[in-house]
PDB file of N, CA and C in Angstrom:
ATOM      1  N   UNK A   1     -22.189  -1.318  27.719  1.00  0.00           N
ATOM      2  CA  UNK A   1     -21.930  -1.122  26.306  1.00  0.00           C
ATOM      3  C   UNK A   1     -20.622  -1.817  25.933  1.00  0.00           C
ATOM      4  N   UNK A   2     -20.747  -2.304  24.958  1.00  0.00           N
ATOM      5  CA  UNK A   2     -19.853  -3.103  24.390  1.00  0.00           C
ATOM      6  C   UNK A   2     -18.644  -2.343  23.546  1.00  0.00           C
ATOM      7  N   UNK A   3     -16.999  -2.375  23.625  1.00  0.00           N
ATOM      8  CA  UNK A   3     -16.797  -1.889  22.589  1.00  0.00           C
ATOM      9  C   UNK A   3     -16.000  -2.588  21.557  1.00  0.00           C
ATOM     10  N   UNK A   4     -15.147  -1.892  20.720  1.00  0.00           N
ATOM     11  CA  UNK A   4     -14.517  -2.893  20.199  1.00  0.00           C
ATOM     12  C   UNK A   4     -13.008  -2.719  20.152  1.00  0.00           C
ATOM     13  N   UNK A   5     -12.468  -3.744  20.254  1.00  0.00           N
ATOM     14  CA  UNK A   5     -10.893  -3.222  20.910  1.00  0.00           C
ATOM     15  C   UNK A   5     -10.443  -2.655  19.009  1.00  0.00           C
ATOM     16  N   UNK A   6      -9.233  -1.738  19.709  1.00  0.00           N
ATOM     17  CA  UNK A   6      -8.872  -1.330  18.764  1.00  0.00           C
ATOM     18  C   UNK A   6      -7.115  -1.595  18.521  1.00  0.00           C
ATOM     19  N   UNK A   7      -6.340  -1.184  17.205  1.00  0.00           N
ATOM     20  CA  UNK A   7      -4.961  -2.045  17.361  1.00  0.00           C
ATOM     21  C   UNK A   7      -4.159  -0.324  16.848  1.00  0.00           C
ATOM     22  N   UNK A   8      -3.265  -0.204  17.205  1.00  0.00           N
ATOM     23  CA  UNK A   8      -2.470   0.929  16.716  1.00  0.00           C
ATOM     24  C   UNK A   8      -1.689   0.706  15.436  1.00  0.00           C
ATOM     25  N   UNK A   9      -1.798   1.487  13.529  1.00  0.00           N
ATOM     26  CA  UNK A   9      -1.638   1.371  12.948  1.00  0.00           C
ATOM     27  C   UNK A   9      -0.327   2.061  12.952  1.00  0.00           C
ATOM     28  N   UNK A  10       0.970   0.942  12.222  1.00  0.00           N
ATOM     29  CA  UNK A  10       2.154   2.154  12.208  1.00  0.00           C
ATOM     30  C   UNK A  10       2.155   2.840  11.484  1.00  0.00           C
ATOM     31  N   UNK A  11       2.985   3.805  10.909  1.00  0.00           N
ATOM     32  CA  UNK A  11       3.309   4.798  10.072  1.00  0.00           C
ATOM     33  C   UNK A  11       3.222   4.243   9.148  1.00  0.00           C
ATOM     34  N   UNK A  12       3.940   3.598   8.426  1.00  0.00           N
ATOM     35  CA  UNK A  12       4.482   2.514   7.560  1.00  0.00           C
ATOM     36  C   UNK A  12       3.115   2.337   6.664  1.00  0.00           C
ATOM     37  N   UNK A  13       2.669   1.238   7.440  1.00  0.00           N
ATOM     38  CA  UNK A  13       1.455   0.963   7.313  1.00  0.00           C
ATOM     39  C   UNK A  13       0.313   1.909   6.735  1.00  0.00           C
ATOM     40  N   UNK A  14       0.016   3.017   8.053  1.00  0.00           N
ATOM     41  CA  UNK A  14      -0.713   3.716   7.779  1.00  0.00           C
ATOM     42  C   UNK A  14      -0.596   4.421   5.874  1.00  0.00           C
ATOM     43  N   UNK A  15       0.514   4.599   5.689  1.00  0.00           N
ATOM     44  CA  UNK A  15       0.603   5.196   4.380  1.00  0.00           C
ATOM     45  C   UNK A  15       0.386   4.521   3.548  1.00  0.00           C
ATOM     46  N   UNK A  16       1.121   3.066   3.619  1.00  0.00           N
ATOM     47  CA  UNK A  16       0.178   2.086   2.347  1.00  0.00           C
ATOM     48  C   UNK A  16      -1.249   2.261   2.405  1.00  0.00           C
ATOM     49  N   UNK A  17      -2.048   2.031   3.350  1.00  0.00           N
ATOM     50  CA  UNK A  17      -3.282   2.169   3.532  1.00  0.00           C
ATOM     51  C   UNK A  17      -4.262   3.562   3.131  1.00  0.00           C
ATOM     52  N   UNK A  18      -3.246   4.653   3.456  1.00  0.00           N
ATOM     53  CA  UNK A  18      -3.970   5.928   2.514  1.00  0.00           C
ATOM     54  C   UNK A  18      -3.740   6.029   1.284  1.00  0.00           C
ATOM     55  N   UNK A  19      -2.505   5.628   0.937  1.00  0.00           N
ATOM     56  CA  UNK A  19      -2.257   5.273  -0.638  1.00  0.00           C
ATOM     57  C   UNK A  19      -3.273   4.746  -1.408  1.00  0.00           C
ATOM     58  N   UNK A  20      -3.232   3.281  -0.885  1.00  0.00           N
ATOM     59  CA  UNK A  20      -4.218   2.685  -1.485  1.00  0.00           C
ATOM     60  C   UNK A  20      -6.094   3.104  -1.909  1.00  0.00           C
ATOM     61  N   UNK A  21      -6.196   3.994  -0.845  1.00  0.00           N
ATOM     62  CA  UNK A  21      -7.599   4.369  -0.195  1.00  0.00           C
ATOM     63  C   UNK A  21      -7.810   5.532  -1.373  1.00  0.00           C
ATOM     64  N   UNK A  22      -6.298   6.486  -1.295  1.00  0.00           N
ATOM     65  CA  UNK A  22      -6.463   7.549  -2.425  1.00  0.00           C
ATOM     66  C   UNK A  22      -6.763   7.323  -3.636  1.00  0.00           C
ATOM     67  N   UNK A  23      -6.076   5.748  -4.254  1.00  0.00           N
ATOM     68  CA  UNK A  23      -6.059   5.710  -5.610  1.00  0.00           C
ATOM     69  C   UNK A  23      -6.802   4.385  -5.840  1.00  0.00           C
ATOM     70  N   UNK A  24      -7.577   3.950  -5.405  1.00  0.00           N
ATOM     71  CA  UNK A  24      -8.815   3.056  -4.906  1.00  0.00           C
ATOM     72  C   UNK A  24      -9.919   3.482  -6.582  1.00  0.00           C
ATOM     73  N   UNK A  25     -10.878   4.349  -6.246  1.00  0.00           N
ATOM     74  CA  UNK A  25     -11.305   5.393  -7.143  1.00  0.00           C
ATOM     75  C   UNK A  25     -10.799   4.864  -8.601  1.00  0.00           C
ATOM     76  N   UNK A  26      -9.557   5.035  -9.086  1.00  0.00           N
ATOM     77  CA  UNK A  26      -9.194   4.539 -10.311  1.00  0.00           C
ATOM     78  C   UNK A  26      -8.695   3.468 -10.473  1.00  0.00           C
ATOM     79  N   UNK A  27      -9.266   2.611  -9.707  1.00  0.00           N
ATOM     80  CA  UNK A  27      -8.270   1.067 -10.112  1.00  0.00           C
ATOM     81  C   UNK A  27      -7.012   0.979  -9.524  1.00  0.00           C
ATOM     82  N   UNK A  28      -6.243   1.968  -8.731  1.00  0.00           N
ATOM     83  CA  UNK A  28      -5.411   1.573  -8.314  1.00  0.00           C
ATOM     84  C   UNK A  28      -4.093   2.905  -9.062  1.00  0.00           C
ATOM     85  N   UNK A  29      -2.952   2.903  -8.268  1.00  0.00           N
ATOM     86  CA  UNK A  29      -2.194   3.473  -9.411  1.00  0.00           C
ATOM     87  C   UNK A  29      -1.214   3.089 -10.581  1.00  0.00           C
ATOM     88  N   UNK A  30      -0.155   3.756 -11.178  1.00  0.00           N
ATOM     89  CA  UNK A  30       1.073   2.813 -12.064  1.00  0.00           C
ATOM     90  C   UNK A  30       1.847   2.022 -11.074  1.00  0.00           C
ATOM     91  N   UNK A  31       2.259   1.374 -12.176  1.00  0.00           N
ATOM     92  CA  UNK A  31       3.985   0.793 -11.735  1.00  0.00           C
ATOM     93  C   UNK A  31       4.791   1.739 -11.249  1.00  0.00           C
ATOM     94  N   UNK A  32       4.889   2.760 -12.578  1.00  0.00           N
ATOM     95  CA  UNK A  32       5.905   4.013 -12.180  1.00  0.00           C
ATOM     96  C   UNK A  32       5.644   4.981 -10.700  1.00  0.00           C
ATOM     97  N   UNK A  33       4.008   5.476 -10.294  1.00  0.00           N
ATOM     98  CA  UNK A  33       3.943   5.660  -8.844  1.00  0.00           C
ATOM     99  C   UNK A  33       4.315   4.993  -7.566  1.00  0.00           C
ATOM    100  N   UNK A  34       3.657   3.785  -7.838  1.00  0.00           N
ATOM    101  CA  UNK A  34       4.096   2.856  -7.035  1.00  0.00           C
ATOM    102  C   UNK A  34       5.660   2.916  -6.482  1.00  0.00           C
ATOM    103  N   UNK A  35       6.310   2.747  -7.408  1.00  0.00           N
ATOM    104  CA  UNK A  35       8.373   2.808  -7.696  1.00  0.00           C
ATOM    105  C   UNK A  35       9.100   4.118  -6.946  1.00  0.00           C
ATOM    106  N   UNK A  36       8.019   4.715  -7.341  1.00  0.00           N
ATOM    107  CA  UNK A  36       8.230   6.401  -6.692  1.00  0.00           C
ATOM    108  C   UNK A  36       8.388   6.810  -5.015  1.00  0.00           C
ATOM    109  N   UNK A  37       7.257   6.548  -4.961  1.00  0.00           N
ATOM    110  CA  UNK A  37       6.133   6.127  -3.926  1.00  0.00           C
ATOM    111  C   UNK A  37       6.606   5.399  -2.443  1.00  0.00           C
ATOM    112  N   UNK A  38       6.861   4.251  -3.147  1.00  0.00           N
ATOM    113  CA  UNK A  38       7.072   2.921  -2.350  1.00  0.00           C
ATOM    114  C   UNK A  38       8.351   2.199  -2.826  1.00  0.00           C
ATOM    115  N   UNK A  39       8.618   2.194  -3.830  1.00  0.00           N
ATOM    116  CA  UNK A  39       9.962   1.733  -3.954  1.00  0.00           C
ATOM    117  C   UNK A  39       9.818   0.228  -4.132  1.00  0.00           C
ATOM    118  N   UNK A  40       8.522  -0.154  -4.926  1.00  0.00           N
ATOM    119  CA  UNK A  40       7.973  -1.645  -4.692  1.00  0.00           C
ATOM    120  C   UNK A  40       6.903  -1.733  -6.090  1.00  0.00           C
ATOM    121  N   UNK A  41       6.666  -2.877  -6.497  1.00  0.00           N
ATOM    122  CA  UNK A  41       5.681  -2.941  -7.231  1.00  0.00           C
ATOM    123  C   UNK A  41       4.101  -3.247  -7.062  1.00  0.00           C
ATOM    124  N   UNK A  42       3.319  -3.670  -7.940  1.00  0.00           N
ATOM    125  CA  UNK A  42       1.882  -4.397  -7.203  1.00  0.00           C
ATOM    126  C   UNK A  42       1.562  -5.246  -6.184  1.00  0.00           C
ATOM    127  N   UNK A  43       2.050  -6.235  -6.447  1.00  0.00           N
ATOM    128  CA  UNK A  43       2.167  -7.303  -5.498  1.00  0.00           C
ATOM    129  C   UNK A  43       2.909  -7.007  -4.237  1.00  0.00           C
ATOM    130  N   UNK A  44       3.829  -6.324  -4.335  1.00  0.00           N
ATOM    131  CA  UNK A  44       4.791  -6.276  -2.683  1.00  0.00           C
ATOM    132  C   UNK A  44       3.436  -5.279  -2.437  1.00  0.00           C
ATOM    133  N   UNK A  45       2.986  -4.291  -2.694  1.00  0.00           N
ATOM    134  CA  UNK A  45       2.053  -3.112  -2.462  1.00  0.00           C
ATOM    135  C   UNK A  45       1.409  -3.739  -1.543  1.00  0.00           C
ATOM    136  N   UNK A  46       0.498  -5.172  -2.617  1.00  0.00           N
ATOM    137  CA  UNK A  46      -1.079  -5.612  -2.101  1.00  0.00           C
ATOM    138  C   UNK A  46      -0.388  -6.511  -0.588  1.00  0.00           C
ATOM    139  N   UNK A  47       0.785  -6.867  -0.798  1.00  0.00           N
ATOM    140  CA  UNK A  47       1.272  -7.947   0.561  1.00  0.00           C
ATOM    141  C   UNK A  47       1.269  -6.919   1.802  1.00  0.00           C
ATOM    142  N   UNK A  48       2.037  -5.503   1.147  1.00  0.00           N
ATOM    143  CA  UNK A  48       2.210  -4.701   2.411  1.00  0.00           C
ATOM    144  C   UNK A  48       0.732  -4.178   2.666  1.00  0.00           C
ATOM    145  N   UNK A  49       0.078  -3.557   2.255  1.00  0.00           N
ATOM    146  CA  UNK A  49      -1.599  -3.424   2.410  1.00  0.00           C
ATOM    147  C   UNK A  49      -1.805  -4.439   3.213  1.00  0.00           C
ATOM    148  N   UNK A  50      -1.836  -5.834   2.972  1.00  0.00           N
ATOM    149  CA  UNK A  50      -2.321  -7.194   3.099  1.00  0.00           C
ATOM    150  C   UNK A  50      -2.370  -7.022   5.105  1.00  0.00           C
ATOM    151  N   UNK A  51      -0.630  -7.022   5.110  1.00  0.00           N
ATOM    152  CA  UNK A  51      -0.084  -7.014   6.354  1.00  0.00           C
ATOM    153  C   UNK A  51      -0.192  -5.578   7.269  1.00  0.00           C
ATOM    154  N   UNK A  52      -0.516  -4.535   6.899  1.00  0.00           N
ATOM    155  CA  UNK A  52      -1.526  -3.680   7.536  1.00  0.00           C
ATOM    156  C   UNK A  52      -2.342  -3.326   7.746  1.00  0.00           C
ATOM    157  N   UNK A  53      -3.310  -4.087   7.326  1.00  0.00           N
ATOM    158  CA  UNK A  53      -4.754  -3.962   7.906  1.00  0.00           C
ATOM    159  C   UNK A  53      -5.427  -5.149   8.449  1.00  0.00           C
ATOM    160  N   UNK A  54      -4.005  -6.525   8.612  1.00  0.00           N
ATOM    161  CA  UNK A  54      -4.419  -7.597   8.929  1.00  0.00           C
ATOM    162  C   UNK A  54      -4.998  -7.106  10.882  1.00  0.00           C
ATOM    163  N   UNK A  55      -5.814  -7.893  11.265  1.00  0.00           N
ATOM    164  CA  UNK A  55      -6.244  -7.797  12.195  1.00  0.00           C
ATOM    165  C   UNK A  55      -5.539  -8.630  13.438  1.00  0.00           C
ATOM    166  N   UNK A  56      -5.190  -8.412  14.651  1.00  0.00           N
ATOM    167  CA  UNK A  56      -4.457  -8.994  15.567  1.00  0.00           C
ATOM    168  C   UNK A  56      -4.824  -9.968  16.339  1.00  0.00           C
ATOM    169  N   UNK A  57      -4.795 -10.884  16.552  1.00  0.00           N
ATOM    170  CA  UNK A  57      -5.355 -11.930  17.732  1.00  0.00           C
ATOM    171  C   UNK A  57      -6.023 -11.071  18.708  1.00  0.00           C
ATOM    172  N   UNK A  58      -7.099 -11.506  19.050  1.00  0.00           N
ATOM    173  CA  UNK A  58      -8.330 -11.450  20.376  1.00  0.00           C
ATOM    174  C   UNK A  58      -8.873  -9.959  19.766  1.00  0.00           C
ATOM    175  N   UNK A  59      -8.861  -9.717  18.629  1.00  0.00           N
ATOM    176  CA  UNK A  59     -10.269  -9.204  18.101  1.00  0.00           C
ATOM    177  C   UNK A  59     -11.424  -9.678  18.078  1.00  0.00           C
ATOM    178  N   UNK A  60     -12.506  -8.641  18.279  1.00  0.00           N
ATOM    179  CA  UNK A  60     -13.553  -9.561  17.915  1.00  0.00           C
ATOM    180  C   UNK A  60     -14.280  -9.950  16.578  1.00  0.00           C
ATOM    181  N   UNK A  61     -15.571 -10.532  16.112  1.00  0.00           N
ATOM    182  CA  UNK A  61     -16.262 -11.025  15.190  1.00  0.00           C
ATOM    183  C   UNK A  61     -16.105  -9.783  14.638  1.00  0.00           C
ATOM    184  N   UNK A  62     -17.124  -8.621  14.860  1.00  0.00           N
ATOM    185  CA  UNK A  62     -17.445  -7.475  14.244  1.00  0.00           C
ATOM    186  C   UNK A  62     -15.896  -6.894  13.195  1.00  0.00           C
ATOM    187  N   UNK A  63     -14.862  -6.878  13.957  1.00  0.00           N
ATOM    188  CA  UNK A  63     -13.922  -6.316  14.044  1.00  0.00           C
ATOM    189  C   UNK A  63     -13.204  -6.773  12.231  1.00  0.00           C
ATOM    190  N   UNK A  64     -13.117  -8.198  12.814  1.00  0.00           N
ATOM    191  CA  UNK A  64     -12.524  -9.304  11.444  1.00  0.00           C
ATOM    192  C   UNK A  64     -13.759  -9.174  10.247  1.00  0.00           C
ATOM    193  N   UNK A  65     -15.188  -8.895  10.578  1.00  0.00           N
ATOM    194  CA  UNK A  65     -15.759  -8.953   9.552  1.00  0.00           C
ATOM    195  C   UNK A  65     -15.379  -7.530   8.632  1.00  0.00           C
ATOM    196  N   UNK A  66     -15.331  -6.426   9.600  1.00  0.00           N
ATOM    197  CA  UNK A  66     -14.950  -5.463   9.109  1.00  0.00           C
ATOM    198  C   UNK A  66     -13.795  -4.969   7.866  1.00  0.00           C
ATOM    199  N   UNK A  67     -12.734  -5.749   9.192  1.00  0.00           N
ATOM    200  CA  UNK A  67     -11.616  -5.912   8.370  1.00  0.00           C
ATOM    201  C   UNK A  67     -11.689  -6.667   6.793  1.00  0.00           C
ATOM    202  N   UNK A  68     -12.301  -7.809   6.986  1.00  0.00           N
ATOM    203  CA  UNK A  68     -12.896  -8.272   5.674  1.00  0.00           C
ATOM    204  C   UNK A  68     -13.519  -7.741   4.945  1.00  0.00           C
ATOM    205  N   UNK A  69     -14.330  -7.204   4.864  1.00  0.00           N
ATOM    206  CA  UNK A  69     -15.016  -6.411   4.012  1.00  0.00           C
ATOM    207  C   UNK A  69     -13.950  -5.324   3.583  1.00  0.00           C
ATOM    208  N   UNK A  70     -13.189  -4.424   4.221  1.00  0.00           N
ATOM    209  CA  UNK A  70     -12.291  -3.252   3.759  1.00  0.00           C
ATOM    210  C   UNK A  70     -11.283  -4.161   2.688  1.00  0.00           C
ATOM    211  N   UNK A  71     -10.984  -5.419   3.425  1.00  0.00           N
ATOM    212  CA  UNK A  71      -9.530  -6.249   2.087  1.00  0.00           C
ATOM    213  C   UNK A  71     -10.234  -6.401   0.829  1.00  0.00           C
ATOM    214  N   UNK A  72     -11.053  -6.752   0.697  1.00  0.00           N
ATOM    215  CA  UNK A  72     -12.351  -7.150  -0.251  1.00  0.00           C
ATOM    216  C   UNK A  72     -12.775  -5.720  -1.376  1.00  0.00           C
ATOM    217  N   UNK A  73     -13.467  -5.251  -0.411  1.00  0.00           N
ATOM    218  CA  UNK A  73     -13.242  -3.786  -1.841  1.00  0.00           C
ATOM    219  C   UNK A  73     -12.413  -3.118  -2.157  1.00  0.00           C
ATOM    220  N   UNK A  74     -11.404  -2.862  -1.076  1.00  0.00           N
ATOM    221  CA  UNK A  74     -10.315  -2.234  -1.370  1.00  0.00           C
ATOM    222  C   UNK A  74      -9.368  -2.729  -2.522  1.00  0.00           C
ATOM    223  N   UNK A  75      -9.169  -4.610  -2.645  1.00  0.00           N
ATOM    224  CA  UNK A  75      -8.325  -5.313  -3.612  1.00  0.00           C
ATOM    225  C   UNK A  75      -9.215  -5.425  -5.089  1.00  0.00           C
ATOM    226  N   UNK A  76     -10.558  -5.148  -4.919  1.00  0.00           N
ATOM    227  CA  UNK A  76     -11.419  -4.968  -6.058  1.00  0.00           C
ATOM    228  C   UNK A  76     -11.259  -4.063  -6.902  1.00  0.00           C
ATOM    229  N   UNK A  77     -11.191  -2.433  -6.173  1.00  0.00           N
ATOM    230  CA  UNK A  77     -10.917  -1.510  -6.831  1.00  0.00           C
ATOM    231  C   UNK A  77      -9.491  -1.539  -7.306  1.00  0.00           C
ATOM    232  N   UNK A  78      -9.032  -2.361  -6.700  1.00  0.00           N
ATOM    233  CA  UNK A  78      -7.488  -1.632  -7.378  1.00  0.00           C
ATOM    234  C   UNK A  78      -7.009  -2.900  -8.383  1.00  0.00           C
ATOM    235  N   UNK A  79      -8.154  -3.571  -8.789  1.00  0.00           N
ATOM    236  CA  UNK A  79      -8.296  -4.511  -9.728  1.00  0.00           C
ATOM    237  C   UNK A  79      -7.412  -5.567  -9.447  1.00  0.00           C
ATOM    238  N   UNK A  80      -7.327  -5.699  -8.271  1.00  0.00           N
ATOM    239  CA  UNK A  80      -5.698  -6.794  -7.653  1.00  0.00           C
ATOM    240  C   UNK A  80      -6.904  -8.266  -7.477  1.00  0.00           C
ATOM    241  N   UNK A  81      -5.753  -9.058  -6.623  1.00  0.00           N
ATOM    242  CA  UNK A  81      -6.568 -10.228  -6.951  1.00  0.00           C
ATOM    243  C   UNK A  81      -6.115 -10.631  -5.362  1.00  0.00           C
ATOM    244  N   UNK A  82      -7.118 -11.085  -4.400  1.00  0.00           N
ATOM    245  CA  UNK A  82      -6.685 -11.440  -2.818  1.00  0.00           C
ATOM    246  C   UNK A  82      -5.481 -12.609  -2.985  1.00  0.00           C
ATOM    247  N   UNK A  83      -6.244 -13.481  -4.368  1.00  0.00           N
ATOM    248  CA  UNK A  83      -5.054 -14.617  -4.098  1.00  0.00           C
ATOM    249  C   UNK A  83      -3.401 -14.158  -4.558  1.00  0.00           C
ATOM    250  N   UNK A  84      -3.335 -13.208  -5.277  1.00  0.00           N
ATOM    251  CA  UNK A  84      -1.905 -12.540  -5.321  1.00  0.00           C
ATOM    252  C   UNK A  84      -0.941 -12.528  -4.209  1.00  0.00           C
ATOM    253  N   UNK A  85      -1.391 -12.634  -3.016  1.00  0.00           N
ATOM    254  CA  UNK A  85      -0.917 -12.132  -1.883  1.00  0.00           C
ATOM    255  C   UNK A  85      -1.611 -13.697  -0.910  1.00  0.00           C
ATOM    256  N   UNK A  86      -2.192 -14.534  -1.456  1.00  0.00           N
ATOM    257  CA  UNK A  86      -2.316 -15.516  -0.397  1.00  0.00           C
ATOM    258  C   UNK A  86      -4.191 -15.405   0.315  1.00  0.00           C
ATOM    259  N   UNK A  87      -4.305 -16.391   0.685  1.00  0.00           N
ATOM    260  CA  UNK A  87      -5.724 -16.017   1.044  1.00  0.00           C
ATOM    261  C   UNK A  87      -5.914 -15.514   2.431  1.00  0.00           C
ATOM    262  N   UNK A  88      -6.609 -14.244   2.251  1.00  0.00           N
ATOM    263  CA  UNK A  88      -6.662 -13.421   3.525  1.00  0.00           C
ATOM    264  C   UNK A  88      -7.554 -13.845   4.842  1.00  0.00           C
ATOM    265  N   UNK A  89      -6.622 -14.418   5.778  1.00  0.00           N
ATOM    266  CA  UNK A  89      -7.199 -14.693   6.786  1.00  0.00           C
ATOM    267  C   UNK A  89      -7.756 -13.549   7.783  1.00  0.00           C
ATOM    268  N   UNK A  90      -9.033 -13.905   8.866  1.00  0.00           N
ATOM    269  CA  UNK A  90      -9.539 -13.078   9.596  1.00  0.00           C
ATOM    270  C   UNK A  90      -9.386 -14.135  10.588  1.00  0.00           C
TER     271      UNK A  90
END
C-alpha cells in the first residue's frame, strides 16, 4: 500500500489556514479582522495562506494535486485572486 508522505504544519501557519477555512463560507473576512487577527491585510493574508499550504519538495502527484485544488477554492471563496500573490506553483 502506497502512502502519501505527509509535511508538519507550523503553528503560524496552521492558524492562517483555519482562519481562512473559518471565514471561507462568507467570502472571506474585513480589513478590520484581519488587522485584529493578524496584524496584516488581504494580500499579506493570501501570501501567508499561499506559503502554508505550499507543498514541499518530493511530494507526490496526488499530494500537489490536492494541494491545488485546496489553493483554488479556498482563494475563490474568499473572493481573492491566485495572481495577487503570484502564480501558485505545485
Amino acid at each position: 500500500m502506497k502512502t502519501i508522505a505527509r509535511r508538519a504544519i507550523d503553528a503560524d501557519a496552521r492558524s492562517v489556514i483555519e482562519f481562512a477555512i473559518r471565514w471561507a463560507p462568507v467570502g472571506g473576512s474585513s480589513t478590520g479582522d484581519l488587522l485584529m487577527t493578524f496584524g496584516v491585510g488581504r494580500r499579506r493574508l493570501m501570501t501567508l495562506l499561499q506559503e502554508g499550504v505550499r507543498y514541499r519538495p518530493g511530494g507526490n502527484a496526488i499530494a500537489r494535486l490536492l494541494e491545488r485544488s485546496f489553493w483554488d477554492a479556498l482563494t475563490s471563496r474568499w473572493r481573492g485572486d491566485a495572481r495577487l500573490v503570484g502564480a501558485h506553483r505545485c
